[in-house]
Structure formats: structure tokens, C-alpha cells
Protein backbone atom coordinates (compact mmCIF):
# COMPACT_ATOMS: atom_id res chain seq x y z
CA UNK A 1 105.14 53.37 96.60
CA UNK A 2 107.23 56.00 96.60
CA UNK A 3 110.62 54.11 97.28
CA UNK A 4 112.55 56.35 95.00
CA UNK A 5 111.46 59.01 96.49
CA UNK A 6 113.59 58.17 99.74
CA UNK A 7 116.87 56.12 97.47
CA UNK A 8 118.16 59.33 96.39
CA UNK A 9 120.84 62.03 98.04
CA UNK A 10 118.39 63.78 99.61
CA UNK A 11 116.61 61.68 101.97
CA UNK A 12 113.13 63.26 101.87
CA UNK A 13 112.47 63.49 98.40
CA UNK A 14 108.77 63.68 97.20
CA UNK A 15 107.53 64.62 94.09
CA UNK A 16 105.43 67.36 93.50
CA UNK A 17 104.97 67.31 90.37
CA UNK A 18 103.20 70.03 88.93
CA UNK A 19 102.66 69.34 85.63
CA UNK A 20 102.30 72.04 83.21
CA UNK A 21 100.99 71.41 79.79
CA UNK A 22 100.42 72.80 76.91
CA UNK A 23 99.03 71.85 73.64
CA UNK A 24 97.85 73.09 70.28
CA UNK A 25 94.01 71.66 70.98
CA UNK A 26 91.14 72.92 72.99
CA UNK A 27 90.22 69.35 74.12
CA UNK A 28 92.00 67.58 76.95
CA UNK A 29 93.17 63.86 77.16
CA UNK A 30 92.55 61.91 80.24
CA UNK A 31 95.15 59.28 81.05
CA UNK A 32 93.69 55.62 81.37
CA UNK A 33 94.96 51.78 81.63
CA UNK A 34 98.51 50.73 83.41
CA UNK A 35 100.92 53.17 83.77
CA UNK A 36 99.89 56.14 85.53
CA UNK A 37 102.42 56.17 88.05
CA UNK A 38 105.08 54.23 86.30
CA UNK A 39 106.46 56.66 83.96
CA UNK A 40 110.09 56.68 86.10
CA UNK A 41 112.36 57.45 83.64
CA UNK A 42 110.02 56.52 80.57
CA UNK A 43 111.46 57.00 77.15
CA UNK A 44 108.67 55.97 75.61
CA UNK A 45 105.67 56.69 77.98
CA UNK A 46 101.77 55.93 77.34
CA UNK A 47 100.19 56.78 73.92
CA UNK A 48 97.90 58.75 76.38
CA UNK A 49 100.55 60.84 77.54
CA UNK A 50 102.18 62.30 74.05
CA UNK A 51 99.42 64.22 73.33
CA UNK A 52 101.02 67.28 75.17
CA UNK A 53 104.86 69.46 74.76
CA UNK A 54 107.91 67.63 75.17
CA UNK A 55 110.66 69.08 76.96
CA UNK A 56 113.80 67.40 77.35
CA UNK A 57 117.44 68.16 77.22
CA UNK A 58 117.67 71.80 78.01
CA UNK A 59 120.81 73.91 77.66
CA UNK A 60 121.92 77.00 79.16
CA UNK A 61 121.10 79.68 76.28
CA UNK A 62 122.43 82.70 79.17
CA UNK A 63 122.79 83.24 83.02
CA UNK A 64 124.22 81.25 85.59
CA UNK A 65 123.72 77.36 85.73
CA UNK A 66 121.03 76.70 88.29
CA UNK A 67 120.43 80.62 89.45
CA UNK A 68 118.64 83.84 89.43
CA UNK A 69 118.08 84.70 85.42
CA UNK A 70 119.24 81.50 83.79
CA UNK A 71 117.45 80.89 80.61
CA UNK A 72 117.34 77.37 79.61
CA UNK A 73 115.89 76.63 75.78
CA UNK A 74 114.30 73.16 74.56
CA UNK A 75 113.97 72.62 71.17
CA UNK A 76 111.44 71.26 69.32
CA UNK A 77 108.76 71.17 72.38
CA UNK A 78 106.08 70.53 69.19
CA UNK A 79 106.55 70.84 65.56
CA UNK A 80 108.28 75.00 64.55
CA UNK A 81 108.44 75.46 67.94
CA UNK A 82 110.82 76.15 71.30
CA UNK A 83 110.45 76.99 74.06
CA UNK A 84 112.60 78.88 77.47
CA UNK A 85 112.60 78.01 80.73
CA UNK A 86 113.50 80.89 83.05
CA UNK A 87 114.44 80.77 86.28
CA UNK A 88 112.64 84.17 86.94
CA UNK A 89 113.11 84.37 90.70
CA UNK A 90 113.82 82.21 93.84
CA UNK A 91 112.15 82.80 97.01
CA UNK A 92 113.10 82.84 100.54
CA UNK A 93 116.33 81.08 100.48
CA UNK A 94 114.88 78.43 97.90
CA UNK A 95 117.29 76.67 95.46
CA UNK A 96 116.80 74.62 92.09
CA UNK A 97 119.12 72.06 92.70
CA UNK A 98 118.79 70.48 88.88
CA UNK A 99 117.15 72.13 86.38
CA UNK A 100 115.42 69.11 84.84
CA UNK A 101 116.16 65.63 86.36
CA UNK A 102 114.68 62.94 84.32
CA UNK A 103 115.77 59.83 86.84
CA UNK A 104 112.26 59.25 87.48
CA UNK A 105 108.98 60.83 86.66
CA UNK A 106 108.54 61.44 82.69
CA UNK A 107 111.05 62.37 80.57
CA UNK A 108 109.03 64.33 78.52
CA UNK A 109 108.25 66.79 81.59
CA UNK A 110 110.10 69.44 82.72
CA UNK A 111 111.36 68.41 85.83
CA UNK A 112 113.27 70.70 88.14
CA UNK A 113 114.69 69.73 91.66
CA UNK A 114 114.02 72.37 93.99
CA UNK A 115 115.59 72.95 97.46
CA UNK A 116 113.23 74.11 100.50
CA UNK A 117 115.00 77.63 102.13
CA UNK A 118 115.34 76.46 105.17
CA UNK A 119 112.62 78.83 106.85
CA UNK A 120 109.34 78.99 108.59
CA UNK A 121 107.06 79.61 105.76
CA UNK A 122 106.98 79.79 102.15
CA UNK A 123 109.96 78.88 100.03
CA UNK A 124 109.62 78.68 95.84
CA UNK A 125 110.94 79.28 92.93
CA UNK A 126 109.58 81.20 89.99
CA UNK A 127 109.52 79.96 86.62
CA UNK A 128 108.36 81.50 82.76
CA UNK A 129 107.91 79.56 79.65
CA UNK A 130 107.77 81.52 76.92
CA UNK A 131 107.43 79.84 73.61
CA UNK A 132 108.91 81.14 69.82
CA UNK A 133 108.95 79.86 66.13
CA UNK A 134 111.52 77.23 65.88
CA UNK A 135 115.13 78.65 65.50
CA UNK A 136 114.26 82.28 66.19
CA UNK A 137 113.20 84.67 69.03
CA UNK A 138 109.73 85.58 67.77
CA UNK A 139 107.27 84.66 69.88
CA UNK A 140 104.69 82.08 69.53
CA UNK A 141 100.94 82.12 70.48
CA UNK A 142 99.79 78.73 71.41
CA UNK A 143 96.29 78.14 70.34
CA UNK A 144 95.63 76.36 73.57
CA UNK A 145 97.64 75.56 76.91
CA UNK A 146 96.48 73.09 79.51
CA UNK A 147 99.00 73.30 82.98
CA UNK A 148 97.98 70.14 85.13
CA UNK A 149 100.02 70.14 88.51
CA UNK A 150 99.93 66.75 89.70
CA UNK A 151 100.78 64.81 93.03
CA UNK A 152 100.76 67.61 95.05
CA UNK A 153 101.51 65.93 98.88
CA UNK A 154 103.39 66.54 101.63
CA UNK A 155 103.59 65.51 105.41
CA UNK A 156 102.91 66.86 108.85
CA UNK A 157 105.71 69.65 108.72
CA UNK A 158 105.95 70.09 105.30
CA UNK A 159 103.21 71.14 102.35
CA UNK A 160 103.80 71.18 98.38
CA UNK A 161 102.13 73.67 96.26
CA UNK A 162 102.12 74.80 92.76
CA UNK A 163 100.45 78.11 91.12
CA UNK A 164 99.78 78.99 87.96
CA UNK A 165 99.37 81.84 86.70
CA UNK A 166 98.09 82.23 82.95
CA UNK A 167 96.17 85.31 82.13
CA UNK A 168 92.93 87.10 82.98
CA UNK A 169 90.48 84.97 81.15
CA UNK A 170 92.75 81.17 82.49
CA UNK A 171 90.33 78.92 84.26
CA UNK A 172 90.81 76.09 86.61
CA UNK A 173 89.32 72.58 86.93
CA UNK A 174 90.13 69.90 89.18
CA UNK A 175 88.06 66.37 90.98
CA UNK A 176 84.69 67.58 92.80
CA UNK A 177 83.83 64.34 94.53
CA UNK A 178 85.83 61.81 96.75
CA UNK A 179 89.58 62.50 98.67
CA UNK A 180 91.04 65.60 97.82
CA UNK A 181 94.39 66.29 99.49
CA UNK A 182 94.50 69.76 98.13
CA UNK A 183 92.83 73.10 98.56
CA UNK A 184 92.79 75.13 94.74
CA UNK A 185 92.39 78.56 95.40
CA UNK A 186 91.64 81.40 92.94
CA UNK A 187 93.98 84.33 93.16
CA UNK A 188 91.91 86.70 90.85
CA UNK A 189 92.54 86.93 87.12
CA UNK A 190 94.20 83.42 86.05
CA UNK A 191 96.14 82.78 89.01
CA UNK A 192 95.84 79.60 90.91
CA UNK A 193 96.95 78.00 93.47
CA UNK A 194 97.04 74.07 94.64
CA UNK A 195 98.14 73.63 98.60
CA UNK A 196 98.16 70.36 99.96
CA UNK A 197 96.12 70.02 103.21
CA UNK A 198 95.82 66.58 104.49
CA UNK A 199 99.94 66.28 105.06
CA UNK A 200 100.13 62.59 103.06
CA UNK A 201 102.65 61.10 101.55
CA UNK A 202 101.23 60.03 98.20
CA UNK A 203 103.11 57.13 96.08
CA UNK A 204 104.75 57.77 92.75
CA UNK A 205 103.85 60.54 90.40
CA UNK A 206 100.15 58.91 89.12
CA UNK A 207 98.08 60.85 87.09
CA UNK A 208 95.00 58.98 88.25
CA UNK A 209 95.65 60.85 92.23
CA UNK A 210 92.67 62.67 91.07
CA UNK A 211 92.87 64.14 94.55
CA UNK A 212 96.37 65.69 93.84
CA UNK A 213 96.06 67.53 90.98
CA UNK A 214 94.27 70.67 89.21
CA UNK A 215 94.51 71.73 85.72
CA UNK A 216 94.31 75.36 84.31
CA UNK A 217 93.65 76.12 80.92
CA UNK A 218 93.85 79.09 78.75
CA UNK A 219 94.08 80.04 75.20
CA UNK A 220 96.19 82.49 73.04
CA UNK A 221 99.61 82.26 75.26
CA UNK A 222 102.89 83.21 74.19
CA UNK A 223 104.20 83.00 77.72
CA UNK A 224 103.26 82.02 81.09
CA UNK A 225 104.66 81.35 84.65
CA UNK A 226 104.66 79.13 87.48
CA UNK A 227 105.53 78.56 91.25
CA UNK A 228 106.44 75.70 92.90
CA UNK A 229 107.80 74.92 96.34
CA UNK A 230 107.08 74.19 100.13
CA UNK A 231 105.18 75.46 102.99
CA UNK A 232 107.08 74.82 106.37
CA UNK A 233 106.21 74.54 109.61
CA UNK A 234 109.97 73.58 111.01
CA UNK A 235 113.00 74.93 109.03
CA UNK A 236 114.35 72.41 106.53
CA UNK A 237 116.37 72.34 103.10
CA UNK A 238 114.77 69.12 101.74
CA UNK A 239 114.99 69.08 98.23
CA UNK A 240 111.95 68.14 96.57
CA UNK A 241 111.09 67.70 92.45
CA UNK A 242 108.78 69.25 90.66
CA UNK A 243 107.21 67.42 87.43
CA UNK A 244 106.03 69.95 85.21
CA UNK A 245 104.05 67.73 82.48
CA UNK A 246 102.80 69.55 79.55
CA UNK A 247 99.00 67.92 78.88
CA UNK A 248 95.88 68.34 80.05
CA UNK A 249 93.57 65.92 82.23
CA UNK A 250 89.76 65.17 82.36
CA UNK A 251 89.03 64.43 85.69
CA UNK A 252 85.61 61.83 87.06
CA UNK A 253 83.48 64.10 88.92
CA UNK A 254 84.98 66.92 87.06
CA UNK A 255 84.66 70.49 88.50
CA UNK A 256 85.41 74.19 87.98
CA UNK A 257 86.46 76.53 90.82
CA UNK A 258 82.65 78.11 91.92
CA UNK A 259 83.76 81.48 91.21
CA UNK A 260 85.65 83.97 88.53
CA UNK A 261 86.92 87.10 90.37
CA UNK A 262 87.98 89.68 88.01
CA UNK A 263 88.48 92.44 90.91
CA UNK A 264 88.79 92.26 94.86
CA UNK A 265 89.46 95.65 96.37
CA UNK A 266 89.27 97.45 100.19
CA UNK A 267 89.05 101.44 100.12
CA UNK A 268 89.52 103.27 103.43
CA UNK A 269 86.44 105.97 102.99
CA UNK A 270 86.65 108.15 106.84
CA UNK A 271 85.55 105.97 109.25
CA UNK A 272 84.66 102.64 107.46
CA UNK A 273 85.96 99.99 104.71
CA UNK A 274 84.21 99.93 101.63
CA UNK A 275 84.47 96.47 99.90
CA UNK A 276 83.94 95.72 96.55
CA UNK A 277 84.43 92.85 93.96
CA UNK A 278 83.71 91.59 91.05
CA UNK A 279 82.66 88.33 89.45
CA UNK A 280 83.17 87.57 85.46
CA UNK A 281 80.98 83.99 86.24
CA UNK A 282 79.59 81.75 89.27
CA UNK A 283 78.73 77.92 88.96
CA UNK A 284 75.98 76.90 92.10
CA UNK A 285 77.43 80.01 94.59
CA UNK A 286 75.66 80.14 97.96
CA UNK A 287 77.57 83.37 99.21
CA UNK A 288 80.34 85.00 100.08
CA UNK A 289 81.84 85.71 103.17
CA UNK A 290 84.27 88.97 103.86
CA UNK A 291 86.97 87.45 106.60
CA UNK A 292 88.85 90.62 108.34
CA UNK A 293 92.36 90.26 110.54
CA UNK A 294 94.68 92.33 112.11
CA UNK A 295 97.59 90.32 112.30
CA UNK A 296 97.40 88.45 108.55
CA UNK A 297 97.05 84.94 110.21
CA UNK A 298 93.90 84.69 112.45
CA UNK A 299 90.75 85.81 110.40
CA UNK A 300 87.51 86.47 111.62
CA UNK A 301 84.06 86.73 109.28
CA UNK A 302 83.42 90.74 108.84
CA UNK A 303 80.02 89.50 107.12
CA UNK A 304 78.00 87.51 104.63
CA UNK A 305 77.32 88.74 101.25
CA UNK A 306 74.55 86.35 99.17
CA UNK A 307 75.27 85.44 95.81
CA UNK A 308 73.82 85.82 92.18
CA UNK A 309 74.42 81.79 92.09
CA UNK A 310 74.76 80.90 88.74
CA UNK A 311 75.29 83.44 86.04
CA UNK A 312 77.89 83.72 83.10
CA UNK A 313 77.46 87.66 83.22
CA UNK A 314 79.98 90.06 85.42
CA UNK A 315 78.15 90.67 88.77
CA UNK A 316 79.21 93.50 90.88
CA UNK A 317 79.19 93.12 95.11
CA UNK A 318 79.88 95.38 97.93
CA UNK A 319 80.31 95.36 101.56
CA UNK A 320 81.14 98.01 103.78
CA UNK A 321 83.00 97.54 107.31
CA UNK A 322 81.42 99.99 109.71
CA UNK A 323 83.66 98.36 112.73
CA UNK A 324 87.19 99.40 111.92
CA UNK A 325 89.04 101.95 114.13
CA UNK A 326 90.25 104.56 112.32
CA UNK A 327 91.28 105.68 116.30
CA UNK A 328 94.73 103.65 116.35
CA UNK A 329 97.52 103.13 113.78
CA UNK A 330 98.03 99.47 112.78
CA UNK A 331 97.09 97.18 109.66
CA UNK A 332 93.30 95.52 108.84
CA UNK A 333 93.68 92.65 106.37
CA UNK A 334 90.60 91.54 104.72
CA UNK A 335 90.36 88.51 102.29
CA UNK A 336 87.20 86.95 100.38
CA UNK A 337 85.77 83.25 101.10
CA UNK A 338 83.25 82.26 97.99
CA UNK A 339 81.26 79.07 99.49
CA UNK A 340 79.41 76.78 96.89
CA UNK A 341 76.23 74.99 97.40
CA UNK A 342 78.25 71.96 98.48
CA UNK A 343 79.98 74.01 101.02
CA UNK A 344 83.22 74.03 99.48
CA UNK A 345 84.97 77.32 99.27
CA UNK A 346 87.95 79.45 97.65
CA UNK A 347 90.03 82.35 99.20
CA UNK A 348 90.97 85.25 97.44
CA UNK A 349 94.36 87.31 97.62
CA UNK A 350 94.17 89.56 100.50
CA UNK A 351 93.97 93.39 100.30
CA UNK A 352 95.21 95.53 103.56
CA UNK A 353 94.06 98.64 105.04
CA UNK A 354 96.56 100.86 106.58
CA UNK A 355 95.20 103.29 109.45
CA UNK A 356 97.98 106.28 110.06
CA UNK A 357 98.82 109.74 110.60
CA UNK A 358 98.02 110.21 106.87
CA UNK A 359 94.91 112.48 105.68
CA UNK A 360 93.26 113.52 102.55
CA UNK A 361 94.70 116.50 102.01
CA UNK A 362 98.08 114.76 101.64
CA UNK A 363 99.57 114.08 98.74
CA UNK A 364 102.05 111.82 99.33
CA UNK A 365 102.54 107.60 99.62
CA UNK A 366 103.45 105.52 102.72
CA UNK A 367 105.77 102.33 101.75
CA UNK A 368 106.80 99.62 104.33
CA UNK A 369 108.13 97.42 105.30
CA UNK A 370 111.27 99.70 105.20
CA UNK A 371 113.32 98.20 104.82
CA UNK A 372 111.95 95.56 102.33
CA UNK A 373 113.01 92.04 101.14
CA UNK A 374 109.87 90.47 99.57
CA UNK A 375 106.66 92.11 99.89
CA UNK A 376 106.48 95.81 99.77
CA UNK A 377 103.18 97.65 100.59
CA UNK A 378 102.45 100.72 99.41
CA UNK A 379 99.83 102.79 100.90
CA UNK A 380 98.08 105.87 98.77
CA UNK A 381 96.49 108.81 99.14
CA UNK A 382 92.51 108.21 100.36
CA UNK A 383 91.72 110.65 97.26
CA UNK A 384 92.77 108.27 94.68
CA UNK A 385 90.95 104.91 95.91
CA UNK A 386 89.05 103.03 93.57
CA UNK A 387 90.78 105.08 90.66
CA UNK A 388 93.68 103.96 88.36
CA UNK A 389 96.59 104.16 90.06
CA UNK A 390 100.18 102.98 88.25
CA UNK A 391 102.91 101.75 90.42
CA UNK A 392 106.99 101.87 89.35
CA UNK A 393 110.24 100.97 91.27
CA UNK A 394 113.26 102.96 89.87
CA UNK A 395 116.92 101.62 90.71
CA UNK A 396 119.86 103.90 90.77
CA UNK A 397 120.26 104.07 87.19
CA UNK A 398 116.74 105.43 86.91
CA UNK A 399 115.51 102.19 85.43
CA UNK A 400 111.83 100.90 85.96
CA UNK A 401 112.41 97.62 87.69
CA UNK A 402 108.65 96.54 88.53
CA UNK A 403 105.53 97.85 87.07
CA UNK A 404 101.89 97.31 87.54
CA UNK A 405 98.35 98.97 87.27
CA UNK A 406 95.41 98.78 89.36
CA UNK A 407 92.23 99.65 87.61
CA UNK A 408 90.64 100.26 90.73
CA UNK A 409 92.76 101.02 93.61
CA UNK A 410 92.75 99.42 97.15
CA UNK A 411 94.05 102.12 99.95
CA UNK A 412 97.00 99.48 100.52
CA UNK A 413 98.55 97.54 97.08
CA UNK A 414 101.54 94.96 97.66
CA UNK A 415 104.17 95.09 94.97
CA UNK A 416 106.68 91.79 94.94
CA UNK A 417 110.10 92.91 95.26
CA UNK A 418 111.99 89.85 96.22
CA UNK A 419 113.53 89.63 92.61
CA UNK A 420 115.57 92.97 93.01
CA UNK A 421 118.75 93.28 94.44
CA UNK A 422 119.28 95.02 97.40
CA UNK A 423 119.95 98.45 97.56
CA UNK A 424 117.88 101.90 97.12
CA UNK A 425 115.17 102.03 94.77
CA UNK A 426 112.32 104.76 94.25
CA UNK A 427 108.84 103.63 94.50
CA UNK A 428 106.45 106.09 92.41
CA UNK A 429 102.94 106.12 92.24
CA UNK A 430 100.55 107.90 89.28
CA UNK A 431 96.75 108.19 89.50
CA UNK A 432 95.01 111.15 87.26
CA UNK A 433 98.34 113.08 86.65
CA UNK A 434 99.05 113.19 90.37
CA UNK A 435 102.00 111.51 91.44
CA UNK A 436 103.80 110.65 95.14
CA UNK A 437 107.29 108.99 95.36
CA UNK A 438 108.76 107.41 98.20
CA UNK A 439 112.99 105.92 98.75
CA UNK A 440 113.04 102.37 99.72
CA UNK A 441 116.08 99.92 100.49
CA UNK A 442 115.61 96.31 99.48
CA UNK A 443 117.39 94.25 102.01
């Protein structure tokens, strides 16, 4: 039961805890016997469970206590080596409450207490762990890292969910048989998600709620980082903690997500959408199916692309929408749904296509929202889709705030701007020498 879940300050506590683990071999340790779900507090939890990191007693190393920035060191997470916790960014009104609150769960963990922001929607914050030699600030690789979020739950209003996100070549594996409560989604190159969908409240943070948990695994890391917090449906400001255990789980039935996208990309070409994607592996794919929307929420299937099915070798796709109109303004979302032989599927991120007054022969970028306070979409010229295009926001000091690169370009990128302060920043973007700038204000 999970009675101290509701004996706390904050009356609708639950834990998600999304345990992230690490450790220094490429097997993974399955937890068995009592005590799955009674680590509250455990100073000395199962032998099972030390095969992992241990984090405990932080301090502040610089920032503010409990905001924006604050970097938080442990010591000795395994032998000749720390590690820092950042608190990288916090999301729609989201708070961390305590940075690592070791009244129940497992003390080893790091254990954060996050705040929901009170809104409709998505509310998180963002964490890195970065790990260096003991004593020093050189970084360290880590041979192997395991990140296992666990009892991920929620209720009818209210849904927990944890991503991951570790690197191109990361790969996620969770239960394939029996109750799961949670959808695992791939996000394209080592970024995963866990939602909860069934809205249960499960008890206690056990490591055998198969159903409730998905590990992702990668090797070679120096640094890494992680969201975790709420999907609303009614405003609240429940605080909820987050167990972030650093081992790795086998799972019975044990499965990998179907798919392996390494690119997922919409190009406006005249009158129609080329899409294209590509796969580094598949494991018993049926097909794909190319969802379109024009409002970002209701999705309808665009059409069905059959897979290679099972292949360890990059496999390149394509589908091209002959039914958008390039008549009237507005926005055309289109996502990817992977479906497996057992008719589960996987969602990738979403790519937009912008329809406006711009043409070709314009050399110039269209941002918006305008202003801005999380997401900001930049639109390109239709000559530079599918290219390399390079993307920079400049504050007032003429500092480069946010970068990234596309290898191959959609017509519409989203850059995450919801760590910046607001103000007026310059979003610039390269492809083959050419290069369009555009004034923004985050709000």
C-alpha cells in the first residue's frame, strides 16, 4: 500500500520513481525475494540492489538551493568517482520541492520531490548527471549506464512520466507480456519516454511492478539527462517524488522497443509532403503508419508504410503526402506510429509543416510563436530541406544560448527555449554558407 504516500504534507503524494542507474558492467541485475517495495528509508537495502551508484547526501556545490542552475555534487557514487546533479531547467511552473528526500524509497537513489505547475498539461523538471574522477572536475566515461524508471502511476486527472535521454546509440527495454500501465515511446536517437496510461494508483515503490517501469541502457557516458513530472488534465500543484535508482533490471517476458529511429523528417516540396525516416534496427515490425493533424492533438492516418521486419542494418523509408493544401496558411503536424507483429506500437517526435506567404526564392526564416516561452518553431527556406541546417539563439550580449544541427532538415524544426530568460534573443539559421536571422522575445 501506498500509505505513506498520503501521511505526508502534501496530501497526494505518489511516487514516481524513475530510477536511473548506472553501473560499471554491461550485465543487468534483476531484483528477487522480499523486499521489492520495502526499501522506505533502507540503510541497508537488498544485496540485489547495491549492484548500482549510490547517491546520497548531496550538497550545494553552486546556484540557488532548490532552483534553476543549482548544481548539487555526491561523492563517492562508486569507487574514484562523483557525480552532479543539475537542476538544468524547470518546466511550466514546475518546482523541486527537495532535492533528494530519503524518508521513504531507497536511500541510495536520488530522490527529488517535485511540485506539479499548476497547469493543463505538461509540468517537469530537467535534470543532468554528469560524472568526474573523484575530487576533480574531469570528466568520467562510465563503461556502462543502465537508467530504470520505476513505478510510474498516476490517477484519473493526473499521469507520471519519466524520459531519458542518453545518446544516439541508448536503447530501451521494458515487460512485453501481462499489465502494463505505461506506454514507452521512442523519441529518436536515445530518448525515451515512459507515460502512464491506465490512471492507477500503484502501492509502494516495488521493483517487481514490471508493468511500471522501463530501463535504458547505454555505454561510454560521461553525462546524461532526465525528465520527470506530470501530465494534467485539471490544474494542480501536487507534489510528487521521483526515485531515481541507479541499477539496471531484467525484466520476465523481457522486450526491446520494435524499432530504432535514427531520423524522422517532413520536407514541404510545392504541392506535397515528402516523408522520410530512417531505421538503425527493427525486432518483428509489421509497418508503419504516417498519422497527420492540423491542430497537434487529433491525428488522423496519412498512410501505411510496410516494414523490412527484422533487420539489424539501417533501412531507409519514404512517404509522400499528396493531400496537403498548400492553398491556405496554417500548420500540418505529422508524427510516426511503428506497429509490431503483436500490435503494439511506438510514436515518434512530431515534425510540422508550415504553409505561408513564404517562397523559394526567399531567403529568409519564419520563427513563432512570437512571442515565445517554451517551444519555438522555426520555419526555413524550402531550398535548404533535407540539407544540414545549424540553428543558434544569440542573447543581448551576443552569446550563443542554444545550439543544435539537423543533418537533414525538416521545413519546420522546434528549438526548446523554456530555459532562457525572457527578453530578446536572435535566432540564426546556417545551411551551405547561407544564413537567415530572425528577433524573438522569450516571454
Amino acid at each position: 500500500m501506498k500509505t505513506m504516500k498520503t501521511t505526508l504534507r502534501f496530501t497526494k503524494i505518489t511516487l514516481l520513481a524513475a530510477a536511473l542507474s548506472a553501473c560499471f558492467i554491461s550485465a543487468t541485475f534483476a531484483q528477487s525475494g522480499p523486499g521489492g517495495g520495502s526499501g522506505h528509508g533502507d540503510n541497508n537495502p537488498p544485496a540485489e540492489l547495491t549492484n548500482g551508484l549510490s547517491f546520497v547526501n548531496p550538497t550545494l556545490k553552486s546556484g540557488n538551493d532548490l532552483k534553476k542552475g543549482a548544481v548539487y555534487l555526491f561523492k563517492s557514487v562508486t569507487t574514484n568517482v562523483d557525480a552532479t546533479v543539475t537542476i538544468d531547467s524547470l518546466v511550466n511552473g514546475a518546482k523541486v520541492n527537495k532535492i533528494d528526500d530519503n524518508s521513504m524509497g531507497y536511500k541510495n537513489a536520488f530522490q527529488p520531490e517535485v511540485a506539479s505547475g499548476n497547469v493543463i498539461g505538461r509540468s517537469y523538471a530537467v535534470f543532468k548527471v554528469s560524472f568526474f574522477k573523484a575530487n576533480t572536475s574531469t570528466p568520467e566515461t562510465l563503461q556502462t549506464v543502465n537508467a530504470t524508471a520505476l513505478d510510474i502511476d498516476g490517477n484519473l486527472t493526473l499521469k507520471e512520466f519519466a524520459e531519458v535521454n542518453m545518446g544516439s546509440s541508448a536503447k530501451a527495454t521494458y515487460m512485453g507480456k501481462g499489465l502494463l500501465d505505461i506506454s514507452l515511446l521512442n523519441l529518436l536517437l536515445g530518448k525515451f519516454r515512459g507515460e502512464n496510461l491506465l490512471g492507477i494508483e500503484r502501492s509502494d515503490i516495488d521493483t517487481t511492478s514490471y508493468g511500471n517501469m522501463f530501463t535504458t541502457t547505454n555505454t561510454g557516458v560521461t553525462s546524461y539527462t532526465f525528465k520527470v513530472g506530470t501530465f494534467t488534465l485539471l490544474p494542480t500543484n501536487t507534489a510528487r517524488q521521483f526515485s531515481m535508482y541507479m541499477k539496471g533490471f531484467t525484466y520476465p517476458a523481457q522486450s526491446t522497443l520494435p524499432v530504432e529511429l535514427i531520423s524522422f523528417s517532413a520536407i514541404l516540396n510545392l504541392n506535397k509532403v515528402d516523408i522520410k525516416w530512417v531505421t538503425a534496427s527493427e525486432r518483428n515490425v509489421s509497418h508503419f503508419v504516417v498519422e497527420k493533424s492540423v491542430d497537434g492533438k487529433n491525428y488522423t492516418q496519412a498512410g501505411i508504410v510496410f516494414a523490412y521486419g527484422n533487420t539489424s542494418e539501417k533501412e531507409s523509408y519514404s512517404f509522400t503526402d499528396n493531400t496537403i493544401n498548400t492553398a491556405n496558411a496554417g500548420v500540418t503536424y505529422y508524427r510516426l506510429r511503428s506497429i509490431d507483429i503483436d500490435q503494439k506500437s511506438q510514436l515518434s517526435e512530431t515534425r510540422l509543416i508550415r504553409i505561408g506567404k513564404q517562397t523559394e526564392s526567399v531567403l529568409s526564416i519564419a520563427t513563432y510563436p512570437n512571442p515565445a516561452a517554451n517551444d519555438l518553431r522555426v520555419t526555413i527556406p524550402n531550398n535548404w530541406q533535407g540539407k544540414k541546417v545549424s540553428y543558434e539563439v544569440f542573447n543581448n550580449n551576443s552569446q550563443a544560448v542554444v545550439r543544435t544541427v539537423t543533418a537533414s532538415g525538416s521545413q519546420t524544426e522546434t528549438l526548446n527555449i523554456s530555459s532562457l530568460a525572457p527578453g530578446f534573443y536572435i535566432v540564426k539559421a546556417v545551411c551551405n554558407g547561407e544564413m537567415a536571422q530572425q528577433k524573438i522575445i522569450k516571454q
